[in-house]
PDB file of N, CA and C in Angstrom:
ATOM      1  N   UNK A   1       5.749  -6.657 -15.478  1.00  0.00           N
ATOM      2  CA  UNK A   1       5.147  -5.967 -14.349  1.00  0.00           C
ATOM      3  C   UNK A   1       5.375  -6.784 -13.080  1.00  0.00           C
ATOM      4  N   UNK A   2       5.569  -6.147 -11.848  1.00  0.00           N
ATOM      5  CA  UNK A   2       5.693  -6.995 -10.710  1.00  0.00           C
ATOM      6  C   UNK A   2       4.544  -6.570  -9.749  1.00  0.00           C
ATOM      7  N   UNK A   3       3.729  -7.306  -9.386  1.00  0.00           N
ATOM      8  CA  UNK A   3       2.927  -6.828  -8.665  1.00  0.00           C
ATOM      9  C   UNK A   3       2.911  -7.021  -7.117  1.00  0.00           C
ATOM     10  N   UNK A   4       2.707  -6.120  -6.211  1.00  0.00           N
ATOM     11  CA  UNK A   4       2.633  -6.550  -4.581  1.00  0.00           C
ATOM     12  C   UNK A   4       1.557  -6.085  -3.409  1.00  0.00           C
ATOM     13  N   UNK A   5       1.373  -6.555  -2.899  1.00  0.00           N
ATOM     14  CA  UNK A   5       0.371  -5.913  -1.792  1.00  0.00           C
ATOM     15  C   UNK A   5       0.800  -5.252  -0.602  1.00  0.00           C
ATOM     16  N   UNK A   6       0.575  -3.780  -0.504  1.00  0.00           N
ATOM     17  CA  UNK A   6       1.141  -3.515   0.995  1.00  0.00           C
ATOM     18  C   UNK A   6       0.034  -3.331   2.341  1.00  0.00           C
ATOM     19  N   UNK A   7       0.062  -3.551   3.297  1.00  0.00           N
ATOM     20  CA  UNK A   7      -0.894  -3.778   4.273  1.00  0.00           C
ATOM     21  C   UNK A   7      -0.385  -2.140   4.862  1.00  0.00           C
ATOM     22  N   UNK A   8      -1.547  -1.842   5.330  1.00  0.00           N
ATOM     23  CA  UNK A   8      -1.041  -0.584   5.686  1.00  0.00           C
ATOM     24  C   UNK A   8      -2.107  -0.625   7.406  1.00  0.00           C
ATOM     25  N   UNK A   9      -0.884  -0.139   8.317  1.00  0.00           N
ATOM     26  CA  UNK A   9      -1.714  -0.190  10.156  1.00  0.00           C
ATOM     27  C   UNK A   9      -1.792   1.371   9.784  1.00  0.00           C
ATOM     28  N   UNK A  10      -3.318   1.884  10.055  1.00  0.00           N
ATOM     29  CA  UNK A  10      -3.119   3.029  10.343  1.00  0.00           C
ATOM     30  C   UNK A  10      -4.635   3.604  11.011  1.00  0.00           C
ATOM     31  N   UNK A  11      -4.691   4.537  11.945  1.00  0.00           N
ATOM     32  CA  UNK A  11      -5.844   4.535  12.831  1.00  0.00           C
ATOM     33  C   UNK A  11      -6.978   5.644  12.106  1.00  0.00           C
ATOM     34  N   UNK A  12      -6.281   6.738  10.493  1.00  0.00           N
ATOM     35  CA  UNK A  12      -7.087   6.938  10.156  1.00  0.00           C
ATOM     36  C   UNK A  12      -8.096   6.678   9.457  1.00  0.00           C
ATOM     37  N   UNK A  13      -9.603   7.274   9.463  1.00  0.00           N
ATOM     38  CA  UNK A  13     -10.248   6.971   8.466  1.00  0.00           C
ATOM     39  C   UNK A  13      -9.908   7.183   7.670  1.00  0.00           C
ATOM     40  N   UNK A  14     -10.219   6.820   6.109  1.00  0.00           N
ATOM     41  CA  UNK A  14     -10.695   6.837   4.828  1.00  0.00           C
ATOM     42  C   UNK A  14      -9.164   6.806   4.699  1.00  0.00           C
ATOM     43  N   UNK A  15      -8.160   6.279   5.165  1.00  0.00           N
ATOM     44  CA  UNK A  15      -6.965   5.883   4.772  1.00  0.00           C
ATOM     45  C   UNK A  15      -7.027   5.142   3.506  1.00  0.00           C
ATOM     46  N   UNK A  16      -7.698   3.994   2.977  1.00  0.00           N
ATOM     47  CA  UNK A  16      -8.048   3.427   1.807  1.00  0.00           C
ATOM     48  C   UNK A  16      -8.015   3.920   0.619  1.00  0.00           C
ATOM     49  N   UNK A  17      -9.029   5.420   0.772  1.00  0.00           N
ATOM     50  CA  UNK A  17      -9.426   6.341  -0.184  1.00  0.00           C
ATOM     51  C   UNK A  17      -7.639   7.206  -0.347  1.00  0.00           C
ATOM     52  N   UNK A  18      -7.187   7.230   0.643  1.00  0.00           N
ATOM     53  CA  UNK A  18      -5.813   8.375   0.068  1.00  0.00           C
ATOM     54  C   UNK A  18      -4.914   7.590  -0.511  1.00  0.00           C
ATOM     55  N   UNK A  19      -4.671   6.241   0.031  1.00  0.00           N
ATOM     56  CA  UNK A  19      -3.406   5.183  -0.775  1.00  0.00           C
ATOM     57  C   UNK A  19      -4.119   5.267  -2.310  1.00  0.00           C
ATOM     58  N   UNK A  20      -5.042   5.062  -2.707  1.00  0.00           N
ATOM     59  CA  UNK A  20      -6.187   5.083  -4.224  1.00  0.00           C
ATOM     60  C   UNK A  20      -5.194   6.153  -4.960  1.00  0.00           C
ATOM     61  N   UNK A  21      -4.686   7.412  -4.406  1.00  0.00           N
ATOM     62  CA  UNK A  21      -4.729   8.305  -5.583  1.00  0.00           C
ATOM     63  C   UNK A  21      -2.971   8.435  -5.494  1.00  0.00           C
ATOM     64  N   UNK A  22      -2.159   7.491  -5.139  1.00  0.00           N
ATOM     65  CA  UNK A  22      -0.416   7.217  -5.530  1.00  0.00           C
ATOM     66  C   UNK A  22      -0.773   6.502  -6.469  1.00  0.00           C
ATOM     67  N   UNK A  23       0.036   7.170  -7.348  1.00  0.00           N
ATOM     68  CA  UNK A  23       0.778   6.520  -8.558  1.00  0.00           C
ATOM     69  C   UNK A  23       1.057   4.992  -8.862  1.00  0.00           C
ATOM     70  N   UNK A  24       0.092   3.708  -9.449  1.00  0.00           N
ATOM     71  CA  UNK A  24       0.438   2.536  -9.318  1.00  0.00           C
ATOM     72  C   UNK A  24      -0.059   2.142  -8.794  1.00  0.00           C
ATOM     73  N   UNK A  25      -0.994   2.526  -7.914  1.00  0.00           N
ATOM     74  CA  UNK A  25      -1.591   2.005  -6.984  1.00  0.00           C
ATOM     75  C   UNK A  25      -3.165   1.564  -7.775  1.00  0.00           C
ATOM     76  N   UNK A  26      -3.180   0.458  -8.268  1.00  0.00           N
ATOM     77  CA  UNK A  26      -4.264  -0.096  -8.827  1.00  0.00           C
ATOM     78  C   UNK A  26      -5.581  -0.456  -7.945  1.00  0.00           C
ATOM     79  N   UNK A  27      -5.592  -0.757  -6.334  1.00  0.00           N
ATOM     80  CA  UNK A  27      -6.555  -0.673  -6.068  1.00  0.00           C
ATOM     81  C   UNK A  27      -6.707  -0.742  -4.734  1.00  0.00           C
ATOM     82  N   UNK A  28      -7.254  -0.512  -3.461  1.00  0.00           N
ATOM     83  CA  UNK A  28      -6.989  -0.457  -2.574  1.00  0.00           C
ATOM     84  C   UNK A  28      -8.905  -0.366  -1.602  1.00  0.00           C
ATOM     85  N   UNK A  29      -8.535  -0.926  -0.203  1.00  0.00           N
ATOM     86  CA  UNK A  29      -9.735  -0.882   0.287  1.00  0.00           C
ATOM     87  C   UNK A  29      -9.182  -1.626   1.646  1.00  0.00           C
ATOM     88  N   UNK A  30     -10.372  -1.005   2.488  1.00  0.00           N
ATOM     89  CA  UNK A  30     -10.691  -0.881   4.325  1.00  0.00           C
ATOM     90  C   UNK A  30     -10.358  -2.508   4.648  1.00  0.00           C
ATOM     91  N   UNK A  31      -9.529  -2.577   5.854  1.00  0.00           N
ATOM     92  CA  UNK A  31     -10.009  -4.546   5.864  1.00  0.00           C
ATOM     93  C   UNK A  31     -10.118  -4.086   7.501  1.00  0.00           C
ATOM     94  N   UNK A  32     -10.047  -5.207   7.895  1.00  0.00           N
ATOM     95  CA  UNK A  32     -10.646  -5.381   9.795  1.00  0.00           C
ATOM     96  C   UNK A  32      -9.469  -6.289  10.125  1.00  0.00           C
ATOM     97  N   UNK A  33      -8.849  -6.166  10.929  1.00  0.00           N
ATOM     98  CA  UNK A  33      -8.195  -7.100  11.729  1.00  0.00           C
ATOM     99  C   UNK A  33      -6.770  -6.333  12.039  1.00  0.00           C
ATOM    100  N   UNK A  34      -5.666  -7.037  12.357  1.00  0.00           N
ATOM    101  CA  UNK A  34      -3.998  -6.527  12.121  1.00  0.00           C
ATOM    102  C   UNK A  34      -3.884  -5.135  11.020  1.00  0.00           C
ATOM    103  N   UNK A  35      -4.170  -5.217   9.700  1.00  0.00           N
ATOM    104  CA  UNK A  35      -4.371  -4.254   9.578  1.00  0.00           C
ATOM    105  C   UNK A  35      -5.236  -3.559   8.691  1.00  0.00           C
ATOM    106  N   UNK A  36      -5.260  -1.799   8.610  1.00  0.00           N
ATOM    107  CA  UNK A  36      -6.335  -1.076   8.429  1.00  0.00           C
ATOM    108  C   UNK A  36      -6.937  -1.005   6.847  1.00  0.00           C
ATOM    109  N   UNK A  37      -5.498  -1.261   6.228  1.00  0.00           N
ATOM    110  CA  UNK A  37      -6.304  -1.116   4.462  1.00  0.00           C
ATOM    111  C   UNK A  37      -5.317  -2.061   3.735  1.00  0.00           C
ATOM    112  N   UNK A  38      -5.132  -2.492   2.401  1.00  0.00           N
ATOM    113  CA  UNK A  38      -4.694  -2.894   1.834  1.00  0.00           C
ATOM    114  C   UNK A  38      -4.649  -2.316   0.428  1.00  0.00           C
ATOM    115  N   UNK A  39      -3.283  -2.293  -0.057  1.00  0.00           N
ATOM    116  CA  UNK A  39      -3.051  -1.246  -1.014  1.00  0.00           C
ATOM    117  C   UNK A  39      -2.350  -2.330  -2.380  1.00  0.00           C
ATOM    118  N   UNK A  40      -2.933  -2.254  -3.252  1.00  0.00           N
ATOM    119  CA  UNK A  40      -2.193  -3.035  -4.552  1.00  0.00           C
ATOM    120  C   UNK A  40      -1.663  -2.791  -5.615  1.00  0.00           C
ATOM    121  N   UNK A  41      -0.571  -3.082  -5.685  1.00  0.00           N
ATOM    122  CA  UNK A  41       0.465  -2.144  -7.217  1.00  0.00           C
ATOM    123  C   UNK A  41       0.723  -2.817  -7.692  1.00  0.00           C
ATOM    124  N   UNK A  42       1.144  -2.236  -8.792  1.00  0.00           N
ATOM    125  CA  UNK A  42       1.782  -2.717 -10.043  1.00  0.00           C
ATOM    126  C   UNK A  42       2.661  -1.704 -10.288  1.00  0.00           C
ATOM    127  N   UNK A  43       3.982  -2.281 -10.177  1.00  0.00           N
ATOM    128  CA  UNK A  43       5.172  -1.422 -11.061  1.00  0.00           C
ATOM    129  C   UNK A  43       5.972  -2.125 -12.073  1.00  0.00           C
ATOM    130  N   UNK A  44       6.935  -1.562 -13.014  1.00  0.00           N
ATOM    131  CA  UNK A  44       7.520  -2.056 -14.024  1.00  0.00           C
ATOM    132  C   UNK A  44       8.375  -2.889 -12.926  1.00  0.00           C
ATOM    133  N   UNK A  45       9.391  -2.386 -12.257  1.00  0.00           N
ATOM    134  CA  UNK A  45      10.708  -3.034 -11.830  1.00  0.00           C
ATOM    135  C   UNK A  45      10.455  -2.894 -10.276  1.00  0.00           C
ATOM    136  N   UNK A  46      11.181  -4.034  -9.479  1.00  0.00           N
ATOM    137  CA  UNK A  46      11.158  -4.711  -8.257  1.00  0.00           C
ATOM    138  C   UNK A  46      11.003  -3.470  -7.589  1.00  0.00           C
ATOM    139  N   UNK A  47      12.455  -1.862  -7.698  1.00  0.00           N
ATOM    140  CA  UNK A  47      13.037  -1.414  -7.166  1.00  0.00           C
ATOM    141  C   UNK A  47      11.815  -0.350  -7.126  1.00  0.00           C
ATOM    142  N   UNK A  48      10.628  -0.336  -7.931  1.00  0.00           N
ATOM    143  CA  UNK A  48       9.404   0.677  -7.643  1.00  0.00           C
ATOM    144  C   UNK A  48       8.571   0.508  -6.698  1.00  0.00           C
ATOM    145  N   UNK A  49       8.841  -0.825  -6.146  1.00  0.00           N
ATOM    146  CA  UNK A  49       7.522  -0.938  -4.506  1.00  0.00           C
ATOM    147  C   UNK A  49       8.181  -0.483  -3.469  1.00  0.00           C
ATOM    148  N   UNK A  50       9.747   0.235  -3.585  1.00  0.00           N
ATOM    149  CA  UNK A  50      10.010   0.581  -2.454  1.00  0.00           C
ATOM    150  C   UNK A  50       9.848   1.937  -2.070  1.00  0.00           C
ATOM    151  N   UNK A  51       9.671   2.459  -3.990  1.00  0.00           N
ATOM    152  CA  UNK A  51       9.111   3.922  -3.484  1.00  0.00           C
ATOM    153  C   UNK A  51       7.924   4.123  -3.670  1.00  0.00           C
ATOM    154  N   UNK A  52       6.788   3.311  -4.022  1.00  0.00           N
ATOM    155  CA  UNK A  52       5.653   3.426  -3.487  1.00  0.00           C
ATOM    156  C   UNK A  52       5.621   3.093  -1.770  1.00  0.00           C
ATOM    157  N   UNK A  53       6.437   2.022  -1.090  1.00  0.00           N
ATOM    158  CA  UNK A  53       5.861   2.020   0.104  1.00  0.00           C
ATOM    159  C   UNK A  53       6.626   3.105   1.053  1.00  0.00           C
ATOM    160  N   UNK A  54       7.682   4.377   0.271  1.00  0.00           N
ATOM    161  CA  UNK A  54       8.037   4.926   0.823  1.00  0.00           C
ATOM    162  C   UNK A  54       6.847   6.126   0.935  1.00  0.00           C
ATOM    163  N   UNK A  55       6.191   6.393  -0.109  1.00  0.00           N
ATOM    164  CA  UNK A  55       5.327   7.224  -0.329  1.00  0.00           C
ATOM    165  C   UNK A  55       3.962   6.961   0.767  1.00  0.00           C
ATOM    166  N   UNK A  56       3.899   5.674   0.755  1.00  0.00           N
ATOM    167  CA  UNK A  56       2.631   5.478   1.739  1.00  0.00           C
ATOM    168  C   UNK A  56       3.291   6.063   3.212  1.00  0.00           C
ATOM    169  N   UNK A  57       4.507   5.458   3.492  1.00  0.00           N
ATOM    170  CA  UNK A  57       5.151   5.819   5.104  1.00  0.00           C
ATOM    171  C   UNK A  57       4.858   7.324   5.105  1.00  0.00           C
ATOM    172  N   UNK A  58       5.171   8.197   4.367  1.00  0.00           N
ATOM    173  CA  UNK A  58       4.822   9.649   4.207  1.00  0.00           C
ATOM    174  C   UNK A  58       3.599  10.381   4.504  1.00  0.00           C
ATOM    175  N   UNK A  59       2.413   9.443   4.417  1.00  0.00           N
ATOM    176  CA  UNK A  59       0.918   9.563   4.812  1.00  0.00           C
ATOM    177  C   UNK A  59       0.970  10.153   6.392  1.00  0.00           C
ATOM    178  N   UNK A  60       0.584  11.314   6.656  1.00  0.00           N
ATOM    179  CA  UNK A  60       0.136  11.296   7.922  1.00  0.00           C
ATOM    180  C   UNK A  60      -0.816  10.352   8.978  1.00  0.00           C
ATOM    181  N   UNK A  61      -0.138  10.123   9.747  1.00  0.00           N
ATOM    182  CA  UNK A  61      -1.001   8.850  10.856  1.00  0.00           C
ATOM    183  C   UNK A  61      -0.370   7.405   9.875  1.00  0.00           C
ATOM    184  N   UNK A  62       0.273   7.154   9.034  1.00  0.00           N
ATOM    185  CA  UNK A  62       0.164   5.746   8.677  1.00  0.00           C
ATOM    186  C   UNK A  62       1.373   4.884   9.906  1.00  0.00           C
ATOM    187  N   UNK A  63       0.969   3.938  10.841  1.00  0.00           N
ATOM    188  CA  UNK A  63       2.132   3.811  11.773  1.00  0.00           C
ATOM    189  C   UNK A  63       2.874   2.971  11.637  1.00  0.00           C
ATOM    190  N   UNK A  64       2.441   1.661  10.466  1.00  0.00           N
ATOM    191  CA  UNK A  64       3.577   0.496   9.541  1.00  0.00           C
ATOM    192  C   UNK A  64       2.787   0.217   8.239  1.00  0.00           C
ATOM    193  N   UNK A  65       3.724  -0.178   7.591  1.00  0.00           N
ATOM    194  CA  UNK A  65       3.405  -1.221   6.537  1.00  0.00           C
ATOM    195  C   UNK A  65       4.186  -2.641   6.752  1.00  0.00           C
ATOM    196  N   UNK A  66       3.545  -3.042   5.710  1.00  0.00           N
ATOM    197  CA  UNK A  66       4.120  -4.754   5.740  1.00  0.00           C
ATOM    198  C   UNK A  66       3.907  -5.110   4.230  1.00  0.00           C
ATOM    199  N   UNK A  67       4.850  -5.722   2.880  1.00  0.00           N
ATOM    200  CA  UNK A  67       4.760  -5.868   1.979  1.00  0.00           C
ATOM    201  C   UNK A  67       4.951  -7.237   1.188  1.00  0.00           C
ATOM    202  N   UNK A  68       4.211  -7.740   0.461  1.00  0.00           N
ATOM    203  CA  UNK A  68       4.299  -8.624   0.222  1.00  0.00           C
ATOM    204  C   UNK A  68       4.149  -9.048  -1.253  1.00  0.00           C
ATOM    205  N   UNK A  69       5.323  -9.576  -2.022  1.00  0.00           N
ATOM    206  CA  UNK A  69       5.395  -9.731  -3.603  1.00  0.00           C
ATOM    207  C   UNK A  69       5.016 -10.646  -4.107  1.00  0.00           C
ATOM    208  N   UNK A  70       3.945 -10.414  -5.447  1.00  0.00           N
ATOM    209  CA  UNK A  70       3.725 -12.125  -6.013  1.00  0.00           C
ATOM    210  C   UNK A  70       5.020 -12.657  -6.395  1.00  0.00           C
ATOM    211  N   UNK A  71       4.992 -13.683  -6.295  1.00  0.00           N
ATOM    212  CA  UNK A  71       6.337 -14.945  -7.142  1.00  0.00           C
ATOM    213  C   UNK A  71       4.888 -15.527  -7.940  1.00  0.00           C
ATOM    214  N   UNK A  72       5.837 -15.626  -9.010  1.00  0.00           N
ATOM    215  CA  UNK A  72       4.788 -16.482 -10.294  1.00  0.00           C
ATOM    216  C   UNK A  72       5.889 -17.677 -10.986  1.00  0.00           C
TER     217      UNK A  72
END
């Protein structure tokens, strides 16, 4: 499993609650600062966080992400 975190800027509410129900998306919640939520997956292979974070870009109002992979 590879797991990563994507930061998601986005000005809507309950943005948190909609990243929750993609596929892989193990857990997610509101933060304060740079940016608006933080979204956490788990996929089998590297090449699946790019279509989860393509799926988040797809969100109405989401205006970046930023992603970041564990190394173990």
């Amino acid at each position: 499993m590879v797991r990563a975190i994507i930061l998601v800027k986005s000005p809507k509410k309950l943005i948190a609650a909609r990243l929750r129900k993609i596929e892989f998306v193990i857990d997610s919640f509101p933060t304060s600062g740079q940016f608006d939520a933080v979204a956490v997956i788990d996929v089998k292979e590297l090449v699946g966080i790019k279509d989860i974070a393509t799926q988040i870009h797809k969100i109405n109002g989401v205006d970046r992400t930023e992603t970041m992979v564990e190394v173990q």
